[in-house]
Protein backbone atom coordinates (compact mmCIF):
# COMPACT_ATOMS: atom_id res chain seq x y z
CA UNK A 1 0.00 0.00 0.00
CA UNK A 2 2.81 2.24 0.65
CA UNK A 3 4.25 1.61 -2.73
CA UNK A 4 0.91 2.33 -4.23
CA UNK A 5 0.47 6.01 -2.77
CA UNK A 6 4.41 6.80 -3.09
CA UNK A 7 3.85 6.05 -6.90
CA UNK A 8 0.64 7.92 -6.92
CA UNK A 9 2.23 11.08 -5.85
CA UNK A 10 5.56 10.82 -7.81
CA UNK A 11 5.73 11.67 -11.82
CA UNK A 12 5.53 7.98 -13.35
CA UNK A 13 2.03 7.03 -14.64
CA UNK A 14 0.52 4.03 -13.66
CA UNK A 15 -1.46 2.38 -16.48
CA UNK A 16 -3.18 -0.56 -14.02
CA UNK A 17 -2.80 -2.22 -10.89
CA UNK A 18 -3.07 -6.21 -10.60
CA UNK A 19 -4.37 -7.92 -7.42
CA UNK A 20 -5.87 -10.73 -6.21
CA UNK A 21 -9.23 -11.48 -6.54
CA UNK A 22 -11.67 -10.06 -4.25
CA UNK A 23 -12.18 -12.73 -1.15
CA UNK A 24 -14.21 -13.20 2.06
CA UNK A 25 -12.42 -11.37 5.35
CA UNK A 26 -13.40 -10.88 8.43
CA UNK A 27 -15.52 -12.39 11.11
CA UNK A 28 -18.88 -12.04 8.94
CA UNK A 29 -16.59 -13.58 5.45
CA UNK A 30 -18.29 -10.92 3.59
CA UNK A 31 -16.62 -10.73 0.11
CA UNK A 32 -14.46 -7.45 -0.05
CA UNK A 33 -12.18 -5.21 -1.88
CA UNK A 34 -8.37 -5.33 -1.00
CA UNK A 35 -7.15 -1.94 0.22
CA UNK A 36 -4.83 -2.01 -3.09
CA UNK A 37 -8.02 -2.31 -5.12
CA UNK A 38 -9.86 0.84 -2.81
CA UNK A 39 -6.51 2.95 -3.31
CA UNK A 40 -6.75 2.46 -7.16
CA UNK A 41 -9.98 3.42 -7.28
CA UNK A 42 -10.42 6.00 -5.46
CA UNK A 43 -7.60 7.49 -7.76
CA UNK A 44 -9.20 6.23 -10.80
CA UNK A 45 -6.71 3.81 -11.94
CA UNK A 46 -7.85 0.29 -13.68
CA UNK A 47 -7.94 -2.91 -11.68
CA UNK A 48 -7.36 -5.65 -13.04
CA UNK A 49 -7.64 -9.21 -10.71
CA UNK A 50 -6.75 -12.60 -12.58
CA UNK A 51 -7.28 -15.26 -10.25
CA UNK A 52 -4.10 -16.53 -12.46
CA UNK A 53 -1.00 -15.09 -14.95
CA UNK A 54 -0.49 -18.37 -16.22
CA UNK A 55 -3.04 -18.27 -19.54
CA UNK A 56 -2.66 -16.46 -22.47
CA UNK A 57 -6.17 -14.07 -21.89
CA UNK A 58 -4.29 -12.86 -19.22
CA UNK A 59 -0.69 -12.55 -20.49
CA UNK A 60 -2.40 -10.98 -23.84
CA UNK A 61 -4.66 -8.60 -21.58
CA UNK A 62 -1.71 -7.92 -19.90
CA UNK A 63 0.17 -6.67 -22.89
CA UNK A 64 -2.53 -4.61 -24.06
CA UNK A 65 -1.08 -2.11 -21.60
CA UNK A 66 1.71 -1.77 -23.05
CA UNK A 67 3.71 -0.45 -20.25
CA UNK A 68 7.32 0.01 -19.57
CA UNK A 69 7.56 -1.74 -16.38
CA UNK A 70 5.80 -3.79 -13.37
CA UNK A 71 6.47 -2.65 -9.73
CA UNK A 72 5.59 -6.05 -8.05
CA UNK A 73 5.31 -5.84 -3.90
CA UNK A 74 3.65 -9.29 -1.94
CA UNK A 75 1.34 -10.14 -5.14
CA UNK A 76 1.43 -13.95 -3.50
CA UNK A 77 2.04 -15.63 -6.79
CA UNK A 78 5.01 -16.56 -9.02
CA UNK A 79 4.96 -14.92 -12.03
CA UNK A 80 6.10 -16.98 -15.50
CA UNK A 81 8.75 -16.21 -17.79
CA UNK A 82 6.26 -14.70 -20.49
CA UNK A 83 4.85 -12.43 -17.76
CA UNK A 84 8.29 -11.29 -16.70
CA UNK A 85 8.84 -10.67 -20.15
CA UNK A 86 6.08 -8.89 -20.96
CA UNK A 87 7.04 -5.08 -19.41
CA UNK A 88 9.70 -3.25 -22.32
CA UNK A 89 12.30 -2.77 -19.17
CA UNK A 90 10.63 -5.85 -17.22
CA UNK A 91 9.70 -6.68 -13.65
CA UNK A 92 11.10 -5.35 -10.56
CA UNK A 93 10.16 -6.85 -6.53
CA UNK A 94 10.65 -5.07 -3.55
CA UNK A 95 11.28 -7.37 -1.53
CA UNK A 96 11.24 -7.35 2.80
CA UNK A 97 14.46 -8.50 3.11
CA UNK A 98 18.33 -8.00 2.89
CA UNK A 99 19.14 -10.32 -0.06
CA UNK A 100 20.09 -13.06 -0.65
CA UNK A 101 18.71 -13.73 3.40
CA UNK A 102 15.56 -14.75 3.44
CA UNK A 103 14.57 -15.17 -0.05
CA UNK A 104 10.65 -16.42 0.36
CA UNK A 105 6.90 -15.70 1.36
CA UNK A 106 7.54 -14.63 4.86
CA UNK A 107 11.45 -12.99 5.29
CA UNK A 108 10.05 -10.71 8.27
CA UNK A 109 8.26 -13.43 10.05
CA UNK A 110 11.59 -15.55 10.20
CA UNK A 111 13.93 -12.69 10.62
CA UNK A 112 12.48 -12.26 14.40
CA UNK A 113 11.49 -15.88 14.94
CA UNK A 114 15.08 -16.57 14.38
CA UNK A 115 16.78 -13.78 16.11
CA UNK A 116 18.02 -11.72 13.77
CA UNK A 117 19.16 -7.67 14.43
CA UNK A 118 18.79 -6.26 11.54
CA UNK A 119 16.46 -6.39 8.31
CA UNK A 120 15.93 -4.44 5.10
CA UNK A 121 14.19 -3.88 1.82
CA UNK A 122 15.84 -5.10 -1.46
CA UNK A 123 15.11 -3.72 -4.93
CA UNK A 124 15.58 -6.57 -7.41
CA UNK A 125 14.88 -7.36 -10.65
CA UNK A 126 12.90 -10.27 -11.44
CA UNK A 127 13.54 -13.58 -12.95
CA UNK A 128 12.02 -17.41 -12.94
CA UNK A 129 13.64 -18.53 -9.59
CA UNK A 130 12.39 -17.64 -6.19
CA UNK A 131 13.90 -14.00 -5.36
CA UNK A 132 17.11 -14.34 -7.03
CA UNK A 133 17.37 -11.70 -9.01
CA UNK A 134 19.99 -8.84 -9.28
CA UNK A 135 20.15 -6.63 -6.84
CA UNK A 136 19.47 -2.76 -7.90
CA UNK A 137 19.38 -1.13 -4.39
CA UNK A 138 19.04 -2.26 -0.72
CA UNK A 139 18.17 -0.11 2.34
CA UNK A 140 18.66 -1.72 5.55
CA UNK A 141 16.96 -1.39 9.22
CA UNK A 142 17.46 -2.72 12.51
CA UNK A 143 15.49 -4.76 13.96
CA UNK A 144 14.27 -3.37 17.41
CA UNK A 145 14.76 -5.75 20.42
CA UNK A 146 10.72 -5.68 21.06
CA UNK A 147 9.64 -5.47 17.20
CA UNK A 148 7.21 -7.67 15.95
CA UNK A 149 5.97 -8.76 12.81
CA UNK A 150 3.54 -6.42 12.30
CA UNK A 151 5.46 -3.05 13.49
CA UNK A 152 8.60 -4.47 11.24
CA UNK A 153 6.40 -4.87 8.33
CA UNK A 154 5.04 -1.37 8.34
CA UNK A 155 8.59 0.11 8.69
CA UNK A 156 9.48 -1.81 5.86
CA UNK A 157 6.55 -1.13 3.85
CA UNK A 158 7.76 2.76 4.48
CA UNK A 159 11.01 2.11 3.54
CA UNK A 160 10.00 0.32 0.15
CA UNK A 161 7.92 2.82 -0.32
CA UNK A 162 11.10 5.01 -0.45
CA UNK A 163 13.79 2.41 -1.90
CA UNK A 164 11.55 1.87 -5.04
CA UNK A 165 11.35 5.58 -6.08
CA UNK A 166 14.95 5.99 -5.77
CA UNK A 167 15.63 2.93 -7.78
CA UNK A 168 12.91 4.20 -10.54
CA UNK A 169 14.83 7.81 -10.90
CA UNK A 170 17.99 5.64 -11.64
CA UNK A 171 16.37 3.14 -14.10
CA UNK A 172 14.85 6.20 -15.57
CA UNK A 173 17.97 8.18 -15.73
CA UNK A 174 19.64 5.10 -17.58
CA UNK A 175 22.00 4.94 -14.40
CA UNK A 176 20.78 1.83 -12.51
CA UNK A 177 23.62 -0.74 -12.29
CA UNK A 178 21.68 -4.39 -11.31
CA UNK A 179 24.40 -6.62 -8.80
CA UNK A 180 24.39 -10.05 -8.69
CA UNK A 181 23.47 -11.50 -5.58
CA UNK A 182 25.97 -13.33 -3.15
CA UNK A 183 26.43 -17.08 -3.19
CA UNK A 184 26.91 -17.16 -0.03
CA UNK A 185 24.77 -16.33 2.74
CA UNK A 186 21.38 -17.55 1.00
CA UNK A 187 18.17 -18.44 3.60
CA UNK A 188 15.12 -19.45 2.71
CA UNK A 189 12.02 -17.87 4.67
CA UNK A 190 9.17 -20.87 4.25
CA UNK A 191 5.51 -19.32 4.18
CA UNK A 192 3.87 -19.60 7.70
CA UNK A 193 2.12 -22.77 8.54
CA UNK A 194 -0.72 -21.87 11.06
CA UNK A 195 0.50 -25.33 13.61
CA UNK A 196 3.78 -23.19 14.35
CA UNK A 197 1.49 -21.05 16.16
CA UNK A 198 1.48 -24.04 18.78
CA UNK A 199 3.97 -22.74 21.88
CA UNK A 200 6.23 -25.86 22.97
CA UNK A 201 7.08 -24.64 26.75
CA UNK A 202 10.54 -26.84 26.38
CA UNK A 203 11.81 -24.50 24.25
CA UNK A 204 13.66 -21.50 26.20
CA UNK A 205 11.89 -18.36 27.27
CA UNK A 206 14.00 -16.02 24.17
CA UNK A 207 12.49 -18.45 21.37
CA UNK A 208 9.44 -18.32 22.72
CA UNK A 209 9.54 -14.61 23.36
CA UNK A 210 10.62 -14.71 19.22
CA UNK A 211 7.87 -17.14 18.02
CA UNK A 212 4.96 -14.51 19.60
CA UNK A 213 6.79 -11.76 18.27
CA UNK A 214 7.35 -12.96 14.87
CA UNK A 215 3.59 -14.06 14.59
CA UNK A 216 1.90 -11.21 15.39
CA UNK A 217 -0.65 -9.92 14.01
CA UNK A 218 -0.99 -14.16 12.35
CA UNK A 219 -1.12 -16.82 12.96
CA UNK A 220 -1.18 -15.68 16.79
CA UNK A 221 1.08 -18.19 19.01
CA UNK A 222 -1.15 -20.16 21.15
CA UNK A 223 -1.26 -22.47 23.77
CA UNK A 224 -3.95 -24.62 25.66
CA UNK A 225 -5.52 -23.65 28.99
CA UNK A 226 -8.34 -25.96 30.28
CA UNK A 227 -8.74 -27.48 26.83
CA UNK A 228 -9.41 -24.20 25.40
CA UNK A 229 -6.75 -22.52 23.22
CA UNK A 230 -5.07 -19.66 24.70
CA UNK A 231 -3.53 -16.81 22.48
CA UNK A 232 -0.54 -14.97 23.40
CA UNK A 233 -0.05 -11.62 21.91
CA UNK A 234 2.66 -10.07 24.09
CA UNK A 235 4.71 -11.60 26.49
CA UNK A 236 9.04 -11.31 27.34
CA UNK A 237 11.07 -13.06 29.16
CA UNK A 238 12.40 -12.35 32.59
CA UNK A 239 15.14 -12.77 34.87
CA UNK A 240 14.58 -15.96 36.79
CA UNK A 241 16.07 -19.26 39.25
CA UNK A 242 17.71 -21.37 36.92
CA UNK A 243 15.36 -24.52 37.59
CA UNK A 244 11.31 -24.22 36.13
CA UNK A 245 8.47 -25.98 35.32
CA UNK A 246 7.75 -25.63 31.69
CA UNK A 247 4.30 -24.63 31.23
CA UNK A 248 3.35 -23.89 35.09
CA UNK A 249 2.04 -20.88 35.81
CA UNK A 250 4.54 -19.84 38.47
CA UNK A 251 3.08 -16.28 39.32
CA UNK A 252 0.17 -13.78 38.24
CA UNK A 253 0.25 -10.19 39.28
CA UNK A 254 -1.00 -6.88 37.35
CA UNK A 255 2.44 -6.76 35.61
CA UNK A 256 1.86 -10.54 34.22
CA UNK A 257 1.43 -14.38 34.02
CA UNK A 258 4.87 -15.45 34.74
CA UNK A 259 5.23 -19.21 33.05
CA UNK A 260 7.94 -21.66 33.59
CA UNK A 261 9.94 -22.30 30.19
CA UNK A 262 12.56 -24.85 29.33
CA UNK A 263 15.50 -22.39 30.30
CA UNK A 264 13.91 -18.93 31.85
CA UNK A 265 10.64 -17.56 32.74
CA UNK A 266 8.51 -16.18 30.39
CA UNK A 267 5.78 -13.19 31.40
CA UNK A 268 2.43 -13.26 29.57
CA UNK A 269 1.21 -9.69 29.26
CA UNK A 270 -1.64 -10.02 26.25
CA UNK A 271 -3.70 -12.96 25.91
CA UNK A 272 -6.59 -13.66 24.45
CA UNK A 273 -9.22 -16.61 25.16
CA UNK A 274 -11.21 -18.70 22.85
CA UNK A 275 -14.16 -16.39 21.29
CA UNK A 276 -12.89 -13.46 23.46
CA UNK A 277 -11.40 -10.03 22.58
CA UNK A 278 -7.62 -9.82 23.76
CA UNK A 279 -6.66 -8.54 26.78
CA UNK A 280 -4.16 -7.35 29.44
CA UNK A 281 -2.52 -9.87 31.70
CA UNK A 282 -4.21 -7.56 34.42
CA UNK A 283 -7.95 -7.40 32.67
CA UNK A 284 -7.67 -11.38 32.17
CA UNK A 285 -6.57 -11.85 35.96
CA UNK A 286 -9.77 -9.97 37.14
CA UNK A 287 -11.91 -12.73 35.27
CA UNK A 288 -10.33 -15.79 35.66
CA UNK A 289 -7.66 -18.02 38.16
CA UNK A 290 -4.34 -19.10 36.93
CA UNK A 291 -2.15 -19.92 39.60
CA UNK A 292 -0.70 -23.07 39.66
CA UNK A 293 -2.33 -23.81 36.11
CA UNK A 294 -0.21 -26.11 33.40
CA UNK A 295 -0.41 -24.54 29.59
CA UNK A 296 0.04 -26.89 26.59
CA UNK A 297 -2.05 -29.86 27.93
């Protein structure tokens, strides 16, 4: 979205934005325009919304607009040679990730589940395999000790945003110089499976502390209280004795529900029951027990 309103405002003309079809979200699954499609329209731009690229009505549509290039940001589909092809100066990605780390559907997700500092946007142009094209600029962030997946994602959508009309004024001005990505250092970022949400209270109180970070605002981690799932939408380790009981709630208070981990505490501050609205550790406490209480069975 981003993306969309930078290029809105800035010289280059926009003949027609692709997106996906229009689908059912929300709690009532009523049918409904992406915000990409509302943007376009409001600004009267065409939509267009194959539900594939892969025949030739929508490769020859396609053509028939004759444009220079295709700005392509989360579309959620891999796009064939003959569509690459199709653009006079072809296809370029921006992409949520320092390249060549975390080439895949979810770079952000795994750059916090797996600890890493810092992140980035990469402008690259596209070819047939998954995100390895060259490179034509790359803007990187850090990654903030308490970020999640949804606060990284809109400072990277900002910083696309940005990265893409600098790397347009270069292609434009015939300066653009594509680089080759490294051999070395490639990762693979694996689209989110919603079971991962499941919390494993073995693991140590930092992973954990990762795994609810990196899937918020989806798939929510989750655990099991009283046969009902639990959802955990903020939480962070704390300093604790060396021996715990993983899953026991060890403590509750207004600050948190302190659980035993594998290695560590960790202190649930956000949770959200089955068919409930999330809430504080402290608004949860005032409805409901804890102490003493095993998660995860």
């Amino acid at each position: 979205m981003p993306a969309l309103e930078a290029l809105l405002r800035s010289s280059h003309r926009i003949v027609a934005v692709y997106t996906q079809p229009d689908r059912p979200a929300g709690r009532g699954q009523q049918v409904a325009a992406s915000a990409i499609k509302q943007c376009a329209t409001r600004h009267g731009v065409p939509v267009e919304q194959p539900a594939t690229l892969k025949d030739s009505a929508a490769i020859e549509r396609l053509q028939q607009w004759s444009a220079d290039l295709m700005v392509v940001a989360a579309y959620g589909l891999l796009l064939p040679q003959s569509v690459l092809d199709t653009p006079r100066l072809g296809c370029i990605n921006i992409h949520a990730s320092l390249l060549p780390r975390w080439r895949g559907a979810a770079p952000i997700q795994r750059a916090i589940q797996l600890g890493d500092t810092g992140s980035g946007v990469t402008i690259m142009q596209m070819e047939a395999g998954l995100d390895t094209g060259p490179m034509l600029l790359a803007r990187p962030t850090p990654i903030a000790p308490r970020e999640t997946a949804a606060t990284l994602h809109d400072r990277l959508a900002a910083l696309g945003a940005q990265a893409l009309l600098d790397a347009l004024d270069e292609i434009v001005l015939g300066r653009a110089m594509p680089q080759a990505q490294p051999a070395a250092g490639v990762t693979y970022a694996a689209k989110i499976r919603k079971e991962e949400a499941a919390i494993d209270w073995l693991r140590p109180a930092v992973e954990i502390d990762r795994q609810i970070r990196a899937f918020n605002p989806w798939p929510i981690a989750q655990t099991q209280w009283n046969g009902q799932q639990l959802r955990v939408w903020d939480a962070e380790p704390i300093e604790s004795p060396a021996t715990t009981s993983p899953g026991k709630v060890l403590a509750t208070s207004a600050a948190g529900i302190d659980v035993g981990t594998g290695r560590g505490v960790l202190r649930m501050t956000r949770v959200q029951a089955a068919g409930r609205k999330a809430l504080s550790a402290a608004e949860f406490l005032n409805a409901h027990r804890l102490d003493g209480a095993v998660l995860g069975s």
